[in-house]
N, C-alpha and C. Protein backbone atom coordinates (compact mmCIF):
# COMPACT_ATOMS: atom_id res chain seq x y z
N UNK A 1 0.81 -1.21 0.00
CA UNK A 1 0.00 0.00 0.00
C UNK A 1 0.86 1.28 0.00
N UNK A 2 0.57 2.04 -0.78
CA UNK A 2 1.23 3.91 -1.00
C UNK A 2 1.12 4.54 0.59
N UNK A 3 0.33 4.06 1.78
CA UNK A 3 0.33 4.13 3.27
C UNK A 3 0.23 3.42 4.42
N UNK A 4 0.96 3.71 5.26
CA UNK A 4 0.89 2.74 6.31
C UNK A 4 2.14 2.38 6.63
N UNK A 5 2.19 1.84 7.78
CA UNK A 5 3.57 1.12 8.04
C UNK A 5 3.77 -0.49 8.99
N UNK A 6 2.65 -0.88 9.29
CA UNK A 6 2.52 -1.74 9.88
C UNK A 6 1.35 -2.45 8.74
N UNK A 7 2.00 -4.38 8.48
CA UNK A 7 1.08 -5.28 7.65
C UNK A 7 0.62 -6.28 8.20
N UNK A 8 -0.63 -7.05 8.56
CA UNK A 8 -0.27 -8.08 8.94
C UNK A 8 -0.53 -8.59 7.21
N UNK A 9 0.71 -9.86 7.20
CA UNK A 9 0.61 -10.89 6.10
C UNK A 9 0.29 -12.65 6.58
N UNK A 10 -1.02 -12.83 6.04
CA UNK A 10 -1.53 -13.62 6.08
C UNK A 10 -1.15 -15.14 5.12
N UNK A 11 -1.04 -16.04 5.30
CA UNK A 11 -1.26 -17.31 4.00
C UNK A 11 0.28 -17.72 3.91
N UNK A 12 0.78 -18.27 2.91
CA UNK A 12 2.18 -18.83 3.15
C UNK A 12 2.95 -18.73 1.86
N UNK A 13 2.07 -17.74 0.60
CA UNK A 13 2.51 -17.33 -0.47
C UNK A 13 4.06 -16.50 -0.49
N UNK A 14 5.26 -17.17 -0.95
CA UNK A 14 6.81 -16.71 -1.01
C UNK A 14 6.44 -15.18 -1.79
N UNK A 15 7.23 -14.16 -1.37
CA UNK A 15 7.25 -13.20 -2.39
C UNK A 15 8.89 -12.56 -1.49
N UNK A 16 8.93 -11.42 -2.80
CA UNK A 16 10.47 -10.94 -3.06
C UNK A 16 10.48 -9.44 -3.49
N UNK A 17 9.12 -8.87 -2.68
CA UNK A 17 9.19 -7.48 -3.80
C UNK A 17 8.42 -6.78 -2.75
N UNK A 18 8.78 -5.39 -2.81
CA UNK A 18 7.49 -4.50 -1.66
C UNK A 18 7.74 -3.77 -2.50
N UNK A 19 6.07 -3.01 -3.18
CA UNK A 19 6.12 -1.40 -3.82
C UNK A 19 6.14 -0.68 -2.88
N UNK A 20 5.85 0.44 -3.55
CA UNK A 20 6.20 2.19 -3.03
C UNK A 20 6.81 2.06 -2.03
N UNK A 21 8.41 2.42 -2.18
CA UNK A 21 9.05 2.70 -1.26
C UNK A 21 9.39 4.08 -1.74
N UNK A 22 10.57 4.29 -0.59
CA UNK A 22 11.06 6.20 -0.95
C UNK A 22 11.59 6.30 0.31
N UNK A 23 13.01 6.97 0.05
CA UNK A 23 14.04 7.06 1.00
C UNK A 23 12.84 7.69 2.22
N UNK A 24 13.89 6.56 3.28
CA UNK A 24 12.81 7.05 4.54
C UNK A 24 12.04 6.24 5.08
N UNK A 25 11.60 5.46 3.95
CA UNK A 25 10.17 4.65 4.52
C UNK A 25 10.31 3.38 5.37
N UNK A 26 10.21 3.27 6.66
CA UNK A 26 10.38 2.23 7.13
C UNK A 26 8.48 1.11 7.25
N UNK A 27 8.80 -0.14 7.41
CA UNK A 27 7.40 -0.94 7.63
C UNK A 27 8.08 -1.65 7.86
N UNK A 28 6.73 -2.47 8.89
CA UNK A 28 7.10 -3.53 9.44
C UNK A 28 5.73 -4.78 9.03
N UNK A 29 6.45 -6.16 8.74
CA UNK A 29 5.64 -6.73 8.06
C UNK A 29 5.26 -8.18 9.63
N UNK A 30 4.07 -8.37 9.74
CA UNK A 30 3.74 -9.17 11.06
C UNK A 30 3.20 -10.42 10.22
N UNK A 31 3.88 -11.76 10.56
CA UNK A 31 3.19 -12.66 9.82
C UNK A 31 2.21 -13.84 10.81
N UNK A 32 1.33 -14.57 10.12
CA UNK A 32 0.60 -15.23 10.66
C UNK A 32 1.17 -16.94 10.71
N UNK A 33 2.05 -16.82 10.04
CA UNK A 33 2.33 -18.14 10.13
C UNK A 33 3.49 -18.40 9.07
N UNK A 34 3.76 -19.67 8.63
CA UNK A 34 5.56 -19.62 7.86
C UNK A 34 5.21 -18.94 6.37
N UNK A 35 6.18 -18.13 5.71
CA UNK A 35 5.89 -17.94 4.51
C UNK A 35 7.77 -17.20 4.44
N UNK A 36 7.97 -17.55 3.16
CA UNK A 36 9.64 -17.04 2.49
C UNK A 36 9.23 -15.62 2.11
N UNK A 37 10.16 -14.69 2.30
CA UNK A 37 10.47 -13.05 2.05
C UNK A 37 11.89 -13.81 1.25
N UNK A 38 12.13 -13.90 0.14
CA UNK A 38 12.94 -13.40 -0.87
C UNK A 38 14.50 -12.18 -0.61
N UNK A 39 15.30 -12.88 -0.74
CA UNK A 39 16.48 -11.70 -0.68
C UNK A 39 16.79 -11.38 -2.12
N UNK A 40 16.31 -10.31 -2.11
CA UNK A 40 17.00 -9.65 -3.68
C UNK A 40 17.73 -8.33 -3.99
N UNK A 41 18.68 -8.05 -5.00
CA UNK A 41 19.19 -7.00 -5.62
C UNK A 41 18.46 -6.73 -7.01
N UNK A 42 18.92 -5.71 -7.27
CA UNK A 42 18.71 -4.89 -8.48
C UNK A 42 17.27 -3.67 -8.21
N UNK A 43 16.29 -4.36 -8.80
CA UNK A 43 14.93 -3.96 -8.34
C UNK A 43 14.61 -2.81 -7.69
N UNK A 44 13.94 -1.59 -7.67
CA UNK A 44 13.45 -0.87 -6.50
C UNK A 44 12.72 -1.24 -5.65
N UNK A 45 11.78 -2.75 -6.16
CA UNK A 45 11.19 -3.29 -4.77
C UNK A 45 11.88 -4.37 -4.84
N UNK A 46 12.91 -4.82 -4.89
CA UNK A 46 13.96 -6.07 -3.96
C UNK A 46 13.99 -5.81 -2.64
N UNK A 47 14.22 -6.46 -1.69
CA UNK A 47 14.13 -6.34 -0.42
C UNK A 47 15.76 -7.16 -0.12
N UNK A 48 16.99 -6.59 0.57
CA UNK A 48 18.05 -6.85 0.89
C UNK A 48 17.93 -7.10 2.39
N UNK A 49 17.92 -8.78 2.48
CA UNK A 49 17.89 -9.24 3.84
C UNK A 49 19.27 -9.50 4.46
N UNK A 50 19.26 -9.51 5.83
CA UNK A 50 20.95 -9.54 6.68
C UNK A 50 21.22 -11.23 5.84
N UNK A 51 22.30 -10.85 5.74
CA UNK A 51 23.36 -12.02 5.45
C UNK A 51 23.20 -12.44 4.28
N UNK A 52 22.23 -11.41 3.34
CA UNK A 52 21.53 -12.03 1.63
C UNK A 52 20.95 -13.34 1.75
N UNK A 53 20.32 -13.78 2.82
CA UNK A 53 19.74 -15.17 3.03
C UNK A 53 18.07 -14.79 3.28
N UNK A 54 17.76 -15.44 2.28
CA UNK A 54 16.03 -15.29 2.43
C UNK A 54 15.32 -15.69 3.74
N UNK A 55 14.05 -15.41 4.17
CA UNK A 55 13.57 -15.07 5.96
C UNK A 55 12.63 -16.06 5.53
N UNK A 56 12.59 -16.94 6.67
CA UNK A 56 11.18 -17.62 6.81
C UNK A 56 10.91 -17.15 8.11
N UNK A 57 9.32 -16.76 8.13
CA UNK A 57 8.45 -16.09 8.84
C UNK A 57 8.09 -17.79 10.19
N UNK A 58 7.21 -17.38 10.53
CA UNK A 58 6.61 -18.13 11.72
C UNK A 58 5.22 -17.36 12.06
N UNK A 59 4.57 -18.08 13.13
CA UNK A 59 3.29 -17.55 13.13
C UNK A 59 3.89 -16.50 14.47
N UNK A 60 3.30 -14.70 14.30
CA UNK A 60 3.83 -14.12 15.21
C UNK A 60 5.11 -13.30 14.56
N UNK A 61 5.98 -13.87 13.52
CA UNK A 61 7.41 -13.37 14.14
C UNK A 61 7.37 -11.57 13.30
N UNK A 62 7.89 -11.13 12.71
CA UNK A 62 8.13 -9.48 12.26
C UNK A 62 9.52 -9.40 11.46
N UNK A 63 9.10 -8.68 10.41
CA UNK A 63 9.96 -8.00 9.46
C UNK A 63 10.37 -6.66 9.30
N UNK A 64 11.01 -6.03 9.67
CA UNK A 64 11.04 -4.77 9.50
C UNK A 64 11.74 -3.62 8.62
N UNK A 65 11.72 -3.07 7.36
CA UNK A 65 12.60 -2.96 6.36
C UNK A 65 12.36 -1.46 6.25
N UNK A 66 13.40 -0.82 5.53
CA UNK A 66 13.52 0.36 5.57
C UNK A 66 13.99 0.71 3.88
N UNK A 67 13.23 1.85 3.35
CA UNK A 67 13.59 2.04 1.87
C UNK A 67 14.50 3.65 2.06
N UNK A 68 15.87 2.83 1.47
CA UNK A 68 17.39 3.77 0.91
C UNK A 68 16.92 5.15 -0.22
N UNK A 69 15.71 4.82 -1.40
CA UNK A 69 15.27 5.21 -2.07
C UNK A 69 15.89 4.74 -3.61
N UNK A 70 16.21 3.41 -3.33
CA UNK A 70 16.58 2.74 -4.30
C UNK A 70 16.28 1.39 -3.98
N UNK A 71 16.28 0.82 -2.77
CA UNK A 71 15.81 -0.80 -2.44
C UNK A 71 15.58 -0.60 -1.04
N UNK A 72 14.85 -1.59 -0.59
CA UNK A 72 14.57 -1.89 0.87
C UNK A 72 15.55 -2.72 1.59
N UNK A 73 15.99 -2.59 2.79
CA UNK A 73 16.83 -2.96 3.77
C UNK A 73 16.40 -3.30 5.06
N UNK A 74 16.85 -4.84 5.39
CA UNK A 74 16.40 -5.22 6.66
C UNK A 74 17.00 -4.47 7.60
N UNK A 75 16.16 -4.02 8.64
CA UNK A 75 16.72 -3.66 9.98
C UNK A 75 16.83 -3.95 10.90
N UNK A 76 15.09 -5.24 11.33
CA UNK A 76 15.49 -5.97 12.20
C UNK A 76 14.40 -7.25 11.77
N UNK A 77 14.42 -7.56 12.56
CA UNK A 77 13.03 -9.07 12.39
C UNK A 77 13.34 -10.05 13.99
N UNK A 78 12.00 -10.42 14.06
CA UNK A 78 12.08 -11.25 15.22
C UNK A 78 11.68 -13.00 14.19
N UNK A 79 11.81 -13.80 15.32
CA UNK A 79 11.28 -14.91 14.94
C UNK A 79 10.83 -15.79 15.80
């Protein structure tokens, strides 16, 4: 969504991409249960996770990424 900063993500569908970002923008993504977040380059919505190793979620755990104004960057995540 173009607003907001808190998601819950539901279902266990893998994805690798968040739109509208813009230097600045931090969100945090809350999941319901296991699903893969994708580590990627290039892209303006790639999402660059710690260690370039893709995240599996859990029911509960948090993502939290921040947009450079060129890609998104993990900052923290629980699990």
């Amino acid at each position: 969504p173009t607003s907001g900063d808190t998601f819950n993500i539901t279902g266990g569908v893998a994805f690798g991409t968040l739109g509208h970002g813009w230097a600045g923008r931090i969100v945090t993504l809350i999941f319901d249960g296991i699903c893969t977040v994708y580590n990627g380059t290039g892209a303006a919505t790639n999402m660059r996770l710690s260690g370039g190793a893709n995240y599996t979620s859990s029911s509960g755990s948090t993502l939290t990424l921040m947009h450079n104004g060129v890609q998104w960057y993990e900052i923290s995540r629980t699990v």
